[in-house]
PDB file of N, CA and C in Angstrom:
ATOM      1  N   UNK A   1      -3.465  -0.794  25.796  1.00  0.00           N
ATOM      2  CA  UNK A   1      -3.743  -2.111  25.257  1.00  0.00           C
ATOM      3  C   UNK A   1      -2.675  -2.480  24.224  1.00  0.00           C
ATOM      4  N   UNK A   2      -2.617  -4.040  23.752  1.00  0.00           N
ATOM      5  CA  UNK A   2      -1.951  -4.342  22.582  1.00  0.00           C
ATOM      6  C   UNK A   2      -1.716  -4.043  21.445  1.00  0.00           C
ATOM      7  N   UNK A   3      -3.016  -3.469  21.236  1.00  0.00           N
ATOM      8  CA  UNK A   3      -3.628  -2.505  19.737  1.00  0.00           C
ATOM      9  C   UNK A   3      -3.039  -1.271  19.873  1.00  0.00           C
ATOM     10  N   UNK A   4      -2.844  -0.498  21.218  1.00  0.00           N
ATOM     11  CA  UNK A   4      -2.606   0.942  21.075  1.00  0.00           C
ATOM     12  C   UNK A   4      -0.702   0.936  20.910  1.00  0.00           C
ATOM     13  N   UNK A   5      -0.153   0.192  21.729  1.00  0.00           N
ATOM     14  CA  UNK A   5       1.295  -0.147  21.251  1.00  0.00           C
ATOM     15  C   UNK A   5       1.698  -0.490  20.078  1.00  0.00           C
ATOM     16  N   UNK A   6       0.838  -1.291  19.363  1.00  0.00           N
ATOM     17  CA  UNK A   6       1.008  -1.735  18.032  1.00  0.00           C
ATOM     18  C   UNK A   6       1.145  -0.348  17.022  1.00  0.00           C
ATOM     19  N   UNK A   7       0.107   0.681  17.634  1.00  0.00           N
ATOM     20  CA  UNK A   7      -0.148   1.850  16.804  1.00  0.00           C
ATOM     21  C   UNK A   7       0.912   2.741  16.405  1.00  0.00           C
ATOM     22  N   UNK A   8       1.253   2.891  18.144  1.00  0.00           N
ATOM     23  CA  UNK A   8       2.772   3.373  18.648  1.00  0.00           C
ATOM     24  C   UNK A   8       3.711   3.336  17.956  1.00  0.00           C
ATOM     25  N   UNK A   9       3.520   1.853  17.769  1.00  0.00           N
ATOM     26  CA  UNK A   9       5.285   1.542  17.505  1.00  0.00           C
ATOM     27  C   UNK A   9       5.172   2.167  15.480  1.00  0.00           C
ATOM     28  N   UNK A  10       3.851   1.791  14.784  1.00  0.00           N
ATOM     29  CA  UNK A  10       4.061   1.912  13.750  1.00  0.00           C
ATOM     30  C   UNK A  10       4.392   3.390  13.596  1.00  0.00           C
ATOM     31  N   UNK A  11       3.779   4.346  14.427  1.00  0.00           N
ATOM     32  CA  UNK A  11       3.774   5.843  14.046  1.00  0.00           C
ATOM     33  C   UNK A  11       5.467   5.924  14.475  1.00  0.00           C
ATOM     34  N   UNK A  12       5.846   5.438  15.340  1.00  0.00           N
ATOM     35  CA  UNK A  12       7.793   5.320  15.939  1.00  0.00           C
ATOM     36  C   UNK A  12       8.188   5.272  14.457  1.00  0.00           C
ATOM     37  N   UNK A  13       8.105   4.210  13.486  1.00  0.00           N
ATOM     38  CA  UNK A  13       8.551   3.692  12.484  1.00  0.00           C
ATOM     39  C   UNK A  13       8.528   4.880  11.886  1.00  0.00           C
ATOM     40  N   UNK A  14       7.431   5.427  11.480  1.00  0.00           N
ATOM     41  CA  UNK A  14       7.201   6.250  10.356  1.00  0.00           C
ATOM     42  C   UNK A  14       8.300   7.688  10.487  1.00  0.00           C
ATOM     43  N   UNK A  15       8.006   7.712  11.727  1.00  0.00           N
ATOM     44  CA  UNK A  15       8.644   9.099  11.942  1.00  0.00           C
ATOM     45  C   UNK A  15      10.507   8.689  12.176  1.00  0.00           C
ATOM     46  N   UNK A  16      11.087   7.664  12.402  1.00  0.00           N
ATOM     47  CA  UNK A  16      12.390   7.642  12.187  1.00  0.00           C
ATOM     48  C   UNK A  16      13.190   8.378  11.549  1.00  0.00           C
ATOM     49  N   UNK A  17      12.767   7.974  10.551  1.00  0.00           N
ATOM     50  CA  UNK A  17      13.549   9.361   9.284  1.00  0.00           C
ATOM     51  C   UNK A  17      14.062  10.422   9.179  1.00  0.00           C
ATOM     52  N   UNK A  18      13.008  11.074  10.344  1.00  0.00           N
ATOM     53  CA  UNK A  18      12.794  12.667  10.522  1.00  0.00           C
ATOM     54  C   UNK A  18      13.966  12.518  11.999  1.00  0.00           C
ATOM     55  N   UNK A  19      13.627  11.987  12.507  1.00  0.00           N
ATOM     56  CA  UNK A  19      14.600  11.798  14.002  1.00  0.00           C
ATOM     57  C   UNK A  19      15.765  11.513  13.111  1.00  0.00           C
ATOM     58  N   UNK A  20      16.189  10.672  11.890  1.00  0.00           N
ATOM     59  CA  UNK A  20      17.530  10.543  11.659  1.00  0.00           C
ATOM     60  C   UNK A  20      18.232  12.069  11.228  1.00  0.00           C
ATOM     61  N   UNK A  21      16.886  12.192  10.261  1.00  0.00           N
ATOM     62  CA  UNK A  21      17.713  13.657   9.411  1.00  0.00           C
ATOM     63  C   UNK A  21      17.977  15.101  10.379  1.00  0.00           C
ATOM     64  N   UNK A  22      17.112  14.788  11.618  1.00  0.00           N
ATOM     65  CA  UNK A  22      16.641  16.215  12.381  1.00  0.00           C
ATOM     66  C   UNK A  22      18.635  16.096  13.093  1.00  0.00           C
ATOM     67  N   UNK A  23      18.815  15.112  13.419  1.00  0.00           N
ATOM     68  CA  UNK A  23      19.886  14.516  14.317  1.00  0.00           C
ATOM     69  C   UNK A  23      21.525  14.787  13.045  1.00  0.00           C
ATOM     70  N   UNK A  24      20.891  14.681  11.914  1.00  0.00           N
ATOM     71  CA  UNK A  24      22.424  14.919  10.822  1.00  0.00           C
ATOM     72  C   UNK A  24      22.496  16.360  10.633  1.00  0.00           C
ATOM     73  N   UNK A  25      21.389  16.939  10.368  1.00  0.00           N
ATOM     74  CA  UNK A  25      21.508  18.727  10.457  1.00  0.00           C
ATOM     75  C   UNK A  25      21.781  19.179  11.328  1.00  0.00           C
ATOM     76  N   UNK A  26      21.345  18.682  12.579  1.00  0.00           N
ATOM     77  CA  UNK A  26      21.605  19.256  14.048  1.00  0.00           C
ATOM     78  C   UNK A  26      23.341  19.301  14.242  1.00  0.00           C
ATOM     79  N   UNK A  27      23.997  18.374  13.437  1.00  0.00           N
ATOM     80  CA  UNK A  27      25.363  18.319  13.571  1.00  0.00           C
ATOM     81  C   UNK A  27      26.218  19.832  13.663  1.00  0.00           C
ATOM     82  N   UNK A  28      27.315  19.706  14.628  1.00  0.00           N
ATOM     83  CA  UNK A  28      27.891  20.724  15.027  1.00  0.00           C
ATOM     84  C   UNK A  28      29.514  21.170  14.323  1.00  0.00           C
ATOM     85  N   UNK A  29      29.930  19.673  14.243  1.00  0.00           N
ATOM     86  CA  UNK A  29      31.120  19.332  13.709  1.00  0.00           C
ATOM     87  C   UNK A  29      31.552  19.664  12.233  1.00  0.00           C
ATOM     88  N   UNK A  30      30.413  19.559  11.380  1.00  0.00           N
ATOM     89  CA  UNK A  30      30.611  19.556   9.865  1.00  0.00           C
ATOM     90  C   UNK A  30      29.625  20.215   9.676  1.00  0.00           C
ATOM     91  N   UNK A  31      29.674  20.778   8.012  1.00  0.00           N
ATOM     92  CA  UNK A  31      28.424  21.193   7.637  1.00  0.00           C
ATOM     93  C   UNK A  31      27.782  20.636   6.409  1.00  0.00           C
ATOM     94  N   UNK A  32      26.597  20.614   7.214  1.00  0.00           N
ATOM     95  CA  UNK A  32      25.122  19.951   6.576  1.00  0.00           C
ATOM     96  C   UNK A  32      24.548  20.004   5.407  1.00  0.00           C
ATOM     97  N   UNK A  33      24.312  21.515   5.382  1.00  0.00           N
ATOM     98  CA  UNK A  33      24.038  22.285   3.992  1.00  0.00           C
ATOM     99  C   UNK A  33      23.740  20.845   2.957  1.00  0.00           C
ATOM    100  N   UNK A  34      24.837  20.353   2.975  1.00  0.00           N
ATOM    101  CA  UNK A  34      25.490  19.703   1.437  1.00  0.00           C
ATOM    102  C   UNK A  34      24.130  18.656   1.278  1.00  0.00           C
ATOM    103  N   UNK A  35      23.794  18.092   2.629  1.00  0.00           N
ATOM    104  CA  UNK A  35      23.581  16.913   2.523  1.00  0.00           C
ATOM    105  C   UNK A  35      21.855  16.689   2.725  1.00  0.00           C
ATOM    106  N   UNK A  36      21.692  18.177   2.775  1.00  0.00           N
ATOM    107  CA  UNK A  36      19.982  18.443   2.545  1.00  0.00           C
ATOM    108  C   UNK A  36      19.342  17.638   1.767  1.00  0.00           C
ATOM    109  N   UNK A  37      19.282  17.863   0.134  1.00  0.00           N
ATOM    110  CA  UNK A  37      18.936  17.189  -0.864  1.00  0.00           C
ATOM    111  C   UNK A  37      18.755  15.506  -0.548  1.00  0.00           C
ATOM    112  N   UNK A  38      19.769  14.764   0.389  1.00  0.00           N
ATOM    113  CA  UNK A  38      19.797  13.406   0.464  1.00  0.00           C
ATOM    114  C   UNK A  38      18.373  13.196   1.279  1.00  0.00           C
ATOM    115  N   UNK A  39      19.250  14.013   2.237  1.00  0.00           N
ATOM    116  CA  UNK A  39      17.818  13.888   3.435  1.00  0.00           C
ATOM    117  C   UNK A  39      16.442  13.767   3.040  1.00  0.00           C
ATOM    118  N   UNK A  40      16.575  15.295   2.195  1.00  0.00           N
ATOM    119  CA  UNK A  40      14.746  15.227   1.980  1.00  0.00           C
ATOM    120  C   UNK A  40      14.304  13.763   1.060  1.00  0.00           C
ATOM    121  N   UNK A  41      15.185  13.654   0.038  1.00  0.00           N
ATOM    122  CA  UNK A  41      14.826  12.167  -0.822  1.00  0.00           C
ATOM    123  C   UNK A  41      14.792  10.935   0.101  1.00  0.00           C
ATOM    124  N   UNK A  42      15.525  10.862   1.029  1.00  0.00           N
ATOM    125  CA  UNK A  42      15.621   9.713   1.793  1.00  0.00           C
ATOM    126  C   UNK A  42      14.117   9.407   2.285  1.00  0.00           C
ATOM    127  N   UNK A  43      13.250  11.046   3.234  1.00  0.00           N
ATOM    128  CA  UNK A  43      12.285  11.213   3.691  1.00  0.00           C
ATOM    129  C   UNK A  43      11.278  10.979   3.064  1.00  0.00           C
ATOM    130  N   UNK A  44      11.094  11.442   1.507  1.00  0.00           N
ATOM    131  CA  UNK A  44       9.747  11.408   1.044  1.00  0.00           C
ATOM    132  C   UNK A  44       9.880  10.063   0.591  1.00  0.00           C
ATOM    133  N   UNK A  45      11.109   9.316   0.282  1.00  0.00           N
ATOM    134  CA  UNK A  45      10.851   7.758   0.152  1.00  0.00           C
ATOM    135  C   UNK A  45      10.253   6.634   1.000  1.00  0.00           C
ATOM    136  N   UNK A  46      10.963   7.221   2.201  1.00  0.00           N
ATOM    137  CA  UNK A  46      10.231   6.728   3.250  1.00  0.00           C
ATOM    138  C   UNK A  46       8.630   6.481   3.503  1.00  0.00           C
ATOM    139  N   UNK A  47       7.917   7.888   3.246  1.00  0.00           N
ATOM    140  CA  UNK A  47       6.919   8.064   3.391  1.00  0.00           C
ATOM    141  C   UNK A  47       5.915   7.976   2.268  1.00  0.00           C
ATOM    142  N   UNK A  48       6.613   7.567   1.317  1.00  0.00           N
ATOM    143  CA  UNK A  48       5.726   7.698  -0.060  1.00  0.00           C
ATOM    144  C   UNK A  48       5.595   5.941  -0.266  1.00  0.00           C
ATOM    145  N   UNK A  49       5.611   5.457   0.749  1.00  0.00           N
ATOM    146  CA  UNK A  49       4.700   3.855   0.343  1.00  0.00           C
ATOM    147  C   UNK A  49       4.110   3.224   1.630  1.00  0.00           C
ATOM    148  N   UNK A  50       3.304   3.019   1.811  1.00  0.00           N
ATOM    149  CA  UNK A  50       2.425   2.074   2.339  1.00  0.00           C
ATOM    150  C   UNK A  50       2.536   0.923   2.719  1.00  0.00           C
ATOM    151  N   UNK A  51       2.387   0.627   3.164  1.00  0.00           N
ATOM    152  CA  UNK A  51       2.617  -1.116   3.361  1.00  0.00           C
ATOM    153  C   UNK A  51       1.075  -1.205   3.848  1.00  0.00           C
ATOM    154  N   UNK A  52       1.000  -3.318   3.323  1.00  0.00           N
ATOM    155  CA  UNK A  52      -0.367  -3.530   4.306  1.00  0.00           C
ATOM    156  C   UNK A  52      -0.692  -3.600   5.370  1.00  0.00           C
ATOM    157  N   UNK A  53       0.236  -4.091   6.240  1.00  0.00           N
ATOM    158  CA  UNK A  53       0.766  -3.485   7.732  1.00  0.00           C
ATOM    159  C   UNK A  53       0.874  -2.360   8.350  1.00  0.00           C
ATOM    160  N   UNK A  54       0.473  -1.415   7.782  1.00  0.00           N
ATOM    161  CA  UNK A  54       0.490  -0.086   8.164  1.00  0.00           C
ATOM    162  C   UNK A  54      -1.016   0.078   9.119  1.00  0.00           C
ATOM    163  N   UNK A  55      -0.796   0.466  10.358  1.00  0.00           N
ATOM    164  CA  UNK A  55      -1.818   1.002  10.930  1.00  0.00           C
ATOM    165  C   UNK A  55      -2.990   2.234  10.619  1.00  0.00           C
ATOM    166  N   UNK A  56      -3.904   2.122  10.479  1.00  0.00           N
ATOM    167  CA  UNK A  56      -4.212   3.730  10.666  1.00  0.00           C
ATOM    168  C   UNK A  56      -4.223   4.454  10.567  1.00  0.00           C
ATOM    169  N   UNK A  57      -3.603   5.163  11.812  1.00  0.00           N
ATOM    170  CA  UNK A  57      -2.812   5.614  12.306  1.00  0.00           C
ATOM    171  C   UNK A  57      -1.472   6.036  11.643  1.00  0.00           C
ATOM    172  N   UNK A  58      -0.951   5.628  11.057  1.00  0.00           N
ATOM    173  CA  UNK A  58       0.535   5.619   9.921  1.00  0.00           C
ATOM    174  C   UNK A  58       0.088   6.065   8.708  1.00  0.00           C
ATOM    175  N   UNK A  59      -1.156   5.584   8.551  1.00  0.00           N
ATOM    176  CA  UNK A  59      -1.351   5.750   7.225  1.00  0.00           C
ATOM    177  C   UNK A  59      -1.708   7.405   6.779  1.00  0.00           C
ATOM    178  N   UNK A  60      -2.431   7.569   8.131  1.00  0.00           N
ATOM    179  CA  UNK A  60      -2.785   9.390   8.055  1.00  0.00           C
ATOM    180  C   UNK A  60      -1.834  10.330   8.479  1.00  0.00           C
ATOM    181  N   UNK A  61      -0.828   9.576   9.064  1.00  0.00           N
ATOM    182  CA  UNK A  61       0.049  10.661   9.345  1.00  0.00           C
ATOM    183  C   UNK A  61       1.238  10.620   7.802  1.00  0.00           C
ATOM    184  N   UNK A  62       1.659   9.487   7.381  1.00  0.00           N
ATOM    185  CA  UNK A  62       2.068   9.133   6.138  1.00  0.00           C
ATOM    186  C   UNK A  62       1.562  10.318   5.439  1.00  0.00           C
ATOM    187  N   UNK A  63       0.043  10.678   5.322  1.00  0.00           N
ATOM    188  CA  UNK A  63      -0.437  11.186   4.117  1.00  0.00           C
ATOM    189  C   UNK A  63       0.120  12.720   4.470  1.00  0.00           C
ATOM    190  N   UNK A  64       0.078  12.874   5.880  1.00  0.00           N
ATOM    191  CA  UNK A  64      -0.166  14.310   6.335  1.00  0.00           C
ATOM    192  C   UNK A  64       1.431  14.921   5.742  1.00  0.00           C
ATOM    193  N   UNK A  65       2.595  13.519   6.487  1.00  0.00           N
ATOM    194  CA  UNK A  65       3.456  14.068   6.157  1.00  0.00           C
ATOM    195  C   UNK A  65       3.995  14.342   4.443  1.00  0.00           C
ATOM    196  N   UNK A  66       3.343  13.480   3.735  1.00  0.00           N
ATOM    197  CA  UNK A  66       3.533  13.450   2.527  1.00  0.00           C
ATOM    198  C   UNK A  66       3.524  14.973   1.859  1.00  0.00           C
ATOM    199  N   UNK A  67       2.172  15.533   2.492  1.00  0.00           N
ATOM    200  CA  UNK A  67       1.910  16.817   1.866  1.00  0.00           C
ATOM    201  C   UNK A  67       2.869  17.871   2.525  1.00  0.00           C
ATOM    202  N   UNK A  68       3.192  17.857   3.795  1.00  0.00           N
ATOM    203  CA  UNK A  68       4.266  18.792   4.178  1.00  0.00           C
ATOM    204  C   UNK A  68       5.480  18.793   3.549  1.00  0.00           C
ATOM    205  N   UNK A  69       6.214  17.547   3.120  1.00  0.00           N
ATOM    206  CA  UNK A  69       6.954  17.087   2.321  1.00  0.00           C
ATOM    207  C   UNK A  69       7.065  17.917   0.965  1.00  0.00           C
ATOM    208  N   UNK A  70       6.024  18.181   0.561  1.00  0.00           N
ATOM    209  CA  UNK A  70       5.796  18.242  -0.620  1.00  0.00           C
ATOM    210  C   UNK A  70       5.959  19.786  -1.092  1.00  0.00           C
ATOM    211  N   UNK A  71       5.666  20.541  -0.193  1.00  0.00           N
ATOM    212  CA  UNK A  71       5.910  21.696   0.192  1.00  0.00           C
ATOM    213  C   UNK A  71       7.483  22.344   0.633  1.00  0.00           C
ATOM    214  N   UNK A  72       7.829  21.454   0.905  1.00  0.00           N
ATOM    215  CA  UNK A  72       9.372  21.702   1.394  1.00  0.00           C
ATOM    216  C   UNK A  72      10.272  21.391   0.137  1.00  0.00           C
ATOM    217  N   UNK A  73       9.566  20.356  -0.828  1.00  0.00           N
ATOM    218  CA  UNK A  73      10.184  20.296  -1.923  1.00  0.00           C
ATOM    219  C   UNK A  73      10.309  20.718  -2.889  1.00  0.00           C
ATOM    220  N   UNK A  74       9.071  22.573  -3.025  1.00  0.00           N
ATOM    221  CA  UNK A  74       8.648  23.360  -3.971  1.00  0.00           C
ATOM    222  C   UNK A  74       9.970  24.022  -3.478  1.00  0.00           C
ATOM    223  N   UNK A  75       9.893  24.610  -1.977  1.00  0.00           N
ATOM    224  CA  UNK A  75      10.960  25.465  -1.300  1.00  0.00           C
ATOM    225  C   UNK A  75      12.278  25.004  -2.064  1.00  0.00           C
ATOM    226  N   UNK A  76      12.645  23.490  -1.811  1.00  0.00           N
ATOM    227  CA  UNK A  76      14.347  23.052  -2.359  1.00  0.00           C
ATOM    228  C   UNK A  76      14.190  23.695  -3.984  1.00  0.00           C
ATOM    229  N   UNK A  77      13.966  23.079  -4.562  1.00  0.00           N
ATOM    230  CA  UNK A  77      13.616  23.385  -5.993  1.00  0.00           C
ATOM    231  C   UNK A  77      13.963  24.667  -6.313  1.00  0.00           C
ATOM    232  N   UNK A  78      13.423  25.905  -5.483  1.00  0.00           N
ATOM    233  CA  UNK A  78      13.389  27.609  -5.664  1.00  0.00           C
ATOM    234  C   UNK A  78      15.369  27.544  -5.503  1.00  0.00           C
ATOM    235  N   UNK A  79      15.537  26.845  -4.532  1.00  0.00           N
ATOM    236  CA  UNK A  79      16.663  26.975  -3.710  1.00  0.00           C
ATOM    237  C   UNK A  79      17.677  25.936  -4.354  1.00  0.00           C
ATOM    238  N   UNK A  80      18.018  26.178  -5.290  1.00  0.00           N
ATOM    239  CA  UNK A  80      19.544  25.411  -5.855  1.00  0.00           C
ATOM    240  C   UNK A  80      20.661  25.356  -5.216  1.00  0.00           C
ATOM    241  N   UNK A  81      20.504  26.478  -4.214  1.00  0.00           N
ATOM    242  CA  UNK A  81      22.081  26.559  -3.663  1.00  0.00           C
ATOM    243  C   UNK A  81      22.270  24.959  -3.027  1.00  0.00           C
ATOM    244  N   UNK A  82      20.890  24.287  -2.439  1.00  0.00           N
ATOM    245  CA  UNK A  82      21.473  23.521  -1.554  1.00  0.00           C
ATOM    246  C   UNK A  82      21.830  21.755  -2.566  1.00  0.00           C
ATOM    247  N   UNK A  83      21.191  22.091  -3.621  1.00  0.00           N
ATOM    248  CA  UNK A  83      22.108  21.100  -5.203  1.00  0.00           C
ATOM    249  C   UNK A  83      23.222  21.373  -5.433  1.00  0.00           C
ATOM    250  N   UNK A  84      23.625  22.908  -5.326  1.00  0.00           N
ATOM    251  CA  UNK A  84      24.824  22.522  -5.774  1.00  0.00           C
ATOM    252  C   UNK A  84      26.029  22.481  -4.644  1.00  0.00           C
ATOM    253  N   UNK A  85      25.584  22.733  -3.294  1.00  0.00           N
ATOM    254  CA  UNK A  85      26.557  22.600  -2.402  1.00  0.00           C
ATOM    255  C   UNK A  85      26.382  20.646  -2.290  1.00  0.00           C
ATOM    256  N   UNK A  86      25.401  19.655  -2.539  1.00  0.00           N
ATOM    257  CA  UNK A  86      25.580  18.501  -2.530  1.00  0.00           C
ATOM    258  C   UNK A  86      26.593  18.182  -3.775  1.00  0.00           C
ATOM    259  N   UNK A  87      26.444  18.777  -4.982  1.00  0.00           N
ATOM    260  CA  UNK A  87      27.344  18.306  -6.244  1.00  0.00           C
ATOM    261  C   UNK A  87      28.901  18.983  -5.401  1.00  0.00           C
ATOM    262  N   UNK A  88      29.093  19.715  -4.574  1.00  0.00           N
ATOM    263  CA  UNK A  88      30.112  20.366  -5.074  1.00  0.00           C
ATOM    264  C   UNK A  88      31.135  19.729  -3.494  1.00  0.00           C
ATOM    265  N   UNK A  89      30.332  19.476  -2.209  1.00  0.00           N
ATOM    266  CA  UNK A  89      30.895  18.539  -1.464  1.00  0.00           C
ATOM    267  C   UNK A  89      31.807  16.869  -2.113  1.00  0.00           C
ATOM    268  N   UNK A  90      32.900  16.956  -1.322  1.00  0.00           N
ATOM    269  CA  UNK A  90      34.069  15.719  -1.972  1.00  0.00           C
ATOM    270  C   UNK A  90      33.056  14.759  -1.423  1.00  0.00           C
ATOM    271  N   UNK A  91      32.844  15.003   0.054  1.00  0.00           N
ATOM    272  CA  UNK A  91      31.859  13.654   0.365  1.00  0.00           C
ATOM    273  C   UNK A  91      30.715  12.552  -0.226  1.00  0.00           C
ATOM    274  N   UNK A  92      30.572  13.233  -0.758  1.00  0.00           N
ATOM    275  CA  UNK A  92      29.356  12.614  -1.300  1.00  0.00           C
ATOM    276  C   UNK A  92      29.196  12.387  -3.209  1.00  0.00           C
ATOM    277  N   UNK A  93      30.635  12.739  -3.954  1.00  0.00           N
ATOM    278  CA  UNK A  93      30.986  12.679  -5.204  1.00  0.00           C
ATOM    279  C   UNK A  93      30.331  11.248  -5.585  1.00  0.00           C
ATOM    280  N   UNK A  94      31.027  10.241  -5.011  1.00  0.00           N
ATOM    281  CA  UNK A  94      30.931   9.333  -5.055  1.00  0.00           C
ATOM    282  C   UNK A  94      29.362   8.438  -4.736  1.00  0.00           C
ATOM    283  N   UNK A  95      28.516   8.868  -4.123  1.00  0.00           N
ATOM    284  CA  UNK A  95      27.295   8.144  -4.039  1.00  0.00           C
ATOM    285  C   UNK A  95      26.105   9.021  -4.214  1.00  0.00           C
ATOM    286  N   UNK A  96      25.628   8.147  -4.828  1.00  0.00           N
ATOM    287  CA  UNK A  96      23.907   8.529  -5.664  1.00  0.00           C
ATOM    288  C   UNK A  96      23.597   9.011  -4.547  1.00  0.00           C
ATOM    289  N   UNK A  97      22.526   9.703  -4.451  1.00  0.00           N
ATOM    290  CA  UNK A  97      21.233  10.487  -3.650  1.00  0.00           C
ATOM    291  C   UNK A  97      20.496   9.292  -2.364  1.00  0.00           C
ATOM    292  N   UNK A  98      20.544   8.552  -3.139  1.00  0.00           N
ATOM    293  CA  UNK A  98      19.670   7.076  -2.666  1.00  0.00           C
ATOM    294  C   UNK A  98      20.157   6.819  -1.806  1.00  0.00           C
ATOM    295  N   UNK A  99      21.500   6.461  -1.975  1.00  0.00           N
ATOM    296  CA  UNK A  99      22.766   5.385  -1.105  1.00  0.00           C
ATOM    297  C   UNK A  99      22.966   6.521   0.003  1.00  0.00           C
ATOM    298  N   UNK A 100      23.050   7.513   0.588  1.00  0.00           N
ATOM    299  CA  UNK A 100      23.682   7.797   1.488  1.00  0.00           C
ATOM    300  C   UNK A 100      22.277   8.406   2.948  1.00  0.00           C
ATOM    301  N   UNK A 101      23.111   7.410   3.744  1.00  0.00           N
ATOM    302  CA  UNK A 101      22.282   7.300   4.681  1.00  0.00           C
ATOM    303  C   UNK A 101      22.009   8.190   6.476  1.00  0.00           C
ATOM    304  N   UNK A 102      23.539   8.993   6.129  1.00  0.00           N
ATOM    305  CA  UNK A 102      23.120   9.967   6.864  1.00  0.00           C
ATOM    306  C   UNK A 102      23.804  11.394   6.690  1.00  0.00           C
TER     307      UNK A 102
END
């Protein structure tokens, strides 16, 4: 039905993020390491707001992922190496955490 596509597409939305970042680590060419830290901030931003438009459906997986999130971010935290391989990459000298998009 119309309703169940609608659902679809919002849970598509939600999960983008993860398809972007899964797709920049997966990279073969360069290394990633650096650019962990962006990723995960990019992700829990993503997922850390709501909209009123949000299905459902989005909204519980939103929450679910929120808490997995959250967990992965005790892990970074333990794990500095992957802060300071972002401070210490030329690439990314230049732009905040926020700004870089993949």
């Amino acid at each position: 039905s119309e309703e169940d596509w609608d659902t679809l597409q919002s849970l598509v939305t939600v999960l983008q993020p993860f398809y972007r970042a899964t797709r920049v680590v997966s990279a073969e060419k360069h290394v990633t390491i650096s650019i962990i830290p962006a990723l995960v901030h990019k992700i829990t931003t993503a997922i850390s707001c709501c909209s009123v438009t949000d299905s459902p459906a989005s909204k519980i997986l939103k929450e679910l992922l929120r808490s997995s999130t959250a967990r992965l971010m005790d892990f970074l935290d333990i794990k500095s190496v992957y802060r300071h391989a972002s401070l210490l990459d030329p690439r990314y000298k230049l732009y905040p955490v926020n700004r870089l998009e993949e």
